[in-house]
C-alpha atoms as a PDB file:
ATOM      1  CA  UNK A   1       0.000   0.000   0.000  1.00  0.00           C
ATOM      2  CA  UNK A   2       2.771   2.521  -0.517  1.00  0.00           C
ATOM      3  CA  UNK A   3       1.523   5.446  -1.882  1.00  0.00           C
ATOM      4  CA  UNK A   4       4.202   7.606  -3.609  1.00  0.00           C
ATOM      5  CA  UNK A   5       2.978  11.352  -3.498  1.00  0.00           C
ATOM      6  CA  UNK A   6       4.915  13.362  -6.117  1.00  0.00           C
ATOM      7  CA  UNK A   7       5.893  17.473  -6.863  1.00  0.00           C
ATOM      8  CA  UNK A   8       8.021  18.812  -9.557  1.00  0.00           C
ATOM      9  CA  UNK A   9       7.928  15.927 -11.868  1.00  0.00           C
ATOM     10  CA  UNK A  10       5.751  15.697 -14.766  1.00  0.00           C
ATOM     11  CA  UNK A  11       3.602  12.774 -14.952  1.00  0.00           C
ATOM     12  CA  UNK A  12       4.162  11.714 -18.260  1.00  0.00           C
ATOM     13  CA  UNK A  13       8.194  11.690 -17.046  1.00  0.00           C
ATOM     14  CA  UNK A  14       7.394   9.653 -14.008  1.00  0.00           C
ATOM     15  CA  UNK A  15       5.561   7.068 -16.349  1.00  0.00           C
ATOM     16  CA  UNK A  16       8.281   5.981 -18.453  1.00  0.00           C
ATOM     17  CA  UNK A  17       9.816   4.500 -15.781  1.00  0.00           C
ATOM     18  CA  UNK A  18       6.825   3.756 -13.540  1.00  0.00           C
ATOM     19  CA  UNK A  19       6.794   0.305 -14.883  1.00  0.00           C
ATOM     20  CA  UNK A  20      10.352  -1.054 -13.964  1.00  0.00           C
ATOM     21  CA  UNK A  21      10.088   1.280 -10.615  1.00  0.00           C
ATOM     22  CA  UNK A  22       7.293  -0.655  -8.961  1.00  0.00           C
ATOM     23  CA  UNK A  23       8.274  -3.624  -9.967  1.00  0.00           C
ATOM     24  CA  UNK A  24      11.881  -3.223  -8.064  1.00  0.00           C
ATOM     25  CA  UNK A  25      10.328  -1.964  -4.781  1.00  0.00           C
ATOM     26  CA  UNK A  26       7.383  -4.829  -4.815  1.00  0.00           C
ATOM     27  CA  UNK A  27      10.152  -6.782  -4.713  1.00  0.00           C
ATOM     28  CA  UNK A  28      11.893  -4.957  -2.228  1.00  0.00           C
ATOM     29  CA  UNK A  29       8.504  -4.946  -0.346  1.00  0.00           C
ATOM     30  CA  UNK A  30       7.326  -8.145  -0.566  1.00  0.00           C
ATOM     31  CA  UNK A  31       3.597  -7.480  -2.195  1.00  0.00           C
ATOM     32  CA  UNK A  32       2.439  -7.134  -5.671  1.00  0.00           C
ATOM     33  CA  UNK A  33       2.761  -3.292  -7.892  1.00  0.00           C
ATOM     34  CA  UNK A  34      -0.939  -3.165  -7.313  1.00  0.00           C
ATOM     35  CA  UNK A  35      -0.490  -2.199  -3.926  1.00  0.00           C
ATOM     36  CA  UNK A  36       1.426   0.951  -4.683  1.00  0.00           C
ATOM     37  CA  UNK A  37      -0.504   4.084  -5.948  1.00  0.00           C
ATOM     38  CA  UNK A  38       2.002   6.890  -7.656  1.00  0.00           C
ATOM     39  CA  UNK A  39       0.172  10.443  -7.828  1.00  0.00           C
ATOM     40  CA  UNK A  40       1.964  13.210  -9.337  1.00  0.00           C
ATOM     41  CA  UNK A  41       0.492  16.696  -8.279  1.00  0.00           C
ATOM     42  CA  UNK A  42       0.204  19.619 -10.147  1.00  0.00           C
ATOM     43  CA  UNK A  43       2.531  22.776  -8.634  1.00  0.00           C
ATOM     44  CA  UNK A  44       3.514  25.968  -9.193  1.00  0.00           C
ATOM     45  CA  UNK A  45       6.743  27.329  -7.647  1.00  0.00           C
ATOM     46  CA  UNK A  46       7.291  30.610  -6.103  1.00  0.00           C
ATOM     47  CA  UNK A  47      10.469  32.280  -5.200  1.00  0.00           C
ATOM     48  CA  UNK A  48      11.920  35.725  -5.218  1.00  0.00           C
ATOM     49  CA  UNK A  49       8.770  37.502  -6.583  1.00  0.00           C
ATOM     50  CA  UNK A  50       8.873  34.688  -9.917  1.00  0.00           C
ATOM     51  CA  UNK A  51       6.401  31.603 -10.569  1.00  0.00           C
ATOM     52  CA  UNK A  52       9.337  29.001 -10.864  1.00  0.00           C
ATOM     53  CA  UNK A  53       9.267  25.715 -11.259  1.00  0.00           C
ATOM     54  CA  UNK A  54       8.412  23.114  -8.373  1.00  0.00           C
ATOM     55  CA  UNK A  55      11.612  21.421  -7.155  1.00  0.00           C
ATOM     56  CA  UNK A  56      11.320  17.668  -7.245  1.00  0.00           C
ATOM     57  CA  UNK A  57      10.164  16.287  -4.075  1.00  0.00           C
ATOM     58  CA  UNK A  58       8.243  12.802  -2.865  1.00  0.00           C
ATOM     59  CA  UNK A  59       6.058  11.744   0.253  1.00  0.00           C
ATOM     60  CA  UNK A  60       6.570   8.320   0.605  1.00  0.00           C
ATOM     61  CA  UNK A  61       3.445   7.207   2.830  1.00  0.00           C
ATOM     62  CA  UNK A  62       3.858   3.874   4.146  1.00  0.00           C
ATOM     63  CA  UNK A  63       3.871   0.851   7.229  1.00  0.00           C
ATOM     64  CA  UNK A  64       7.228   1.247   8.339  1.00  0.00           C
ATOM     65  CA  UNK A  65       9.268  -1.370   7.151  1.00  0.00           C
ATOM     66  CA  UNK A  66      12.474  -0.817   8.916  1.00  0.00           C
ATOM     67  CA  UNK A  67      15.463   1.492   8.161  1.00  0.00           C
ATOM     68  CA  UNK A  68      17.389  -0.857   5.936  1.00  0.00           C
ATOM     69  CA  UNK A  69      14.391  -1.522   3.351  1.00  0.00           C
ATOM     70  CA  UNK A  70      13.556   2.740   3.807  1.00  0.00           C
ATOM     71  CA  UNK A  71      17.045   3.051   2.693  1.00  0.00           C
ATOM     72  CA  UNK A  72      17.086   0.965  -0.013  1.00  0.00           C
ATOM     73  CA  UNK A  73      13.259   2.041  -1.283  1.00  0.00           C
ATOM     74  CA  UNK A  74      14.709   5.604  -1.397  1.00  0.00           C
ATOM     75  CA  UNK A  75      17.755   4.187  -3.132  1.00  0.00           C
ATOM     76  CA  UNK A  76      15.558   2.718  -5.764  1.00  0.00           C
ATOM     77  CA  UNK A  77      13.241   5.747  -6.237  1.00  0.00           C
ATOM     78  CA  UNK A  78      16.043   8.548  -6.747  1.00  0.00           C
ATOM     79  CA  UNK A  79      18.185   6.334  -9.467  1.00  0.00           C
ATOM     80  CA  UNK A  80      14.707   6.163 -11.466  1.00  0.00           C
ATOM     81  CA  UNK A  81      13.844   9.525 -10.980  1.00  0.00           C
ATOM     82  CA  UNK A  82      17.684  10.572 -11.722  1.00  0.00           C
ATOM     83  CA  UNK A  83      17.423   8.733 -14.866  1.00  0.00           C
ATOM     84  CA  UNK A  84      14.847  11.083 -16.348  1.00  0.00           C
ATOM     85  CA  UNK A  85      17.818  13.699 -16.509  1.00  0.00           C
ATOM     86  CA  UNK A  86      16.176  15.316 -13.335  1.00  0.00           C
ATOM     87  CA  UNK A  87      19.416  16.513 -11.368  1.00  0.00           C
ATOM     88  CA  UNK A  88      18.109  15.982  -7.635  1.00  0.00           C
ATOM     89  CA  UNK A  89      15.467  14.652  -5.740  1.00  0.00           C
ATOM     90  CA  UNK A  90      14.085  14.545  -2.285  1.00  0.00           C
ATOM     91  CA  UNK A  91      12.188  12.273   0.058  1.00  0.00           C
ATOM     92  CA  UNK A  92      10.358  12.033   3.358  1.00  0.00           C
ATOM     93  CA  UNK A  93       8.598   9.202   4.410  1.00  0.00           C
ATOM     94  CA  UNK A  94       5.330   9.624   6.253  1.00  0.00           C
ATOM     95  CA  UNK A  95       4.379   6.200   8.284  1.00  0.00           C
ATOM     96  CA  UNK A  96       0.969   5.014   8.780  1.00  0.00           C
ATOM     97  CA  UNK A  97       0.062   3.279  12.504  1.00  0.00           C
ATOM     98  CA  UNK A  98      -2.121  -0.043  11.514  1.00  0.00           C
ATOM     99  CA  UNK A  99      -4.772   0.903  14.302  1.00  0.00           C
ATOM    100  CA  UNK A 100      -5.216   4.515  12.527  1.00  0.00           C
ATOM    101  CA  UNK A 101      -5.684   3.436   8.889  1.00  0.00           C
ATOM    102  CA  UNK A 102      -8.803   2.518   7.607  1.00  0.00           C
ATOM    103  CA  UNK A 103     -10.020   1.031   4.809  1.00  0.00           C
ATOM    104  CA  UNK A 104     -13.908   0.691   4.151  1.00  0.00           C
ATOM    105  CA  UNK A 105     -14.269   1.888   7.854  1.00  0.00           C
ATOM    106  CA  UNK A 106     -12.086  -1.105   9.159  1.00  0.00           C
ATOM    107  CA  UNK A 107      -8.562  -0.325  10.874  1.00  0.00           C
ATOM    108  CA  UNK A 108      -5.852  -2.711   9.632  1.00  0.00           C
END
């Protein structure tokens, strides 16, 4: 159930390489890529009195899984998103607690 919550990169970049991306971190995760959900917001940047563009950034919002697989999930993440020619990225991971996370008004 990872859902990957992204600014500053277009969607159409993100889904070249949506494909091979999920597909490494199920692995890494242990689940199937329909668990994930990828969302790529709309933004508009504003510094210094200018409409500039949003700087690349991702909420990871997950179950922790421990600070090994974190590392290596963001490891996977920024070489895909480097690969689009984007020069840097950042993450923050935002964990979920089981007993507040519902689905169809059932806590996990």
């Amino acid at each position: 159930m990872p859902q990957l919550i992204v600014r500053g990169i277009k969607a159409e970049q993100l889904a070249t390489v949506s494909e091979p991306l999920l597909t490494e971190l199920a692995a890494l995760c242990g689940c199937g890529t329909d668990n994930f959900t990828i969302e790529c917001l709309h933004t508009t940047g504003v510094f210094g009195g200018k409409v500039v563009e949003s700087y690349p950034f991702i909420e990871v919002g997950w179950f922790e899984r421990g600070q090994e697989t974190r590392d290596r999930f963001a490891e996977i993440v920024t070489r895909h998103v480097l690969s689009l020619g984007i020069p840097e990225v950042e993450m923050a991971f935002i964990p979920y607690q089981k007993e507040s996370y519902y689905a169809n008004g059932k806590h996990f």
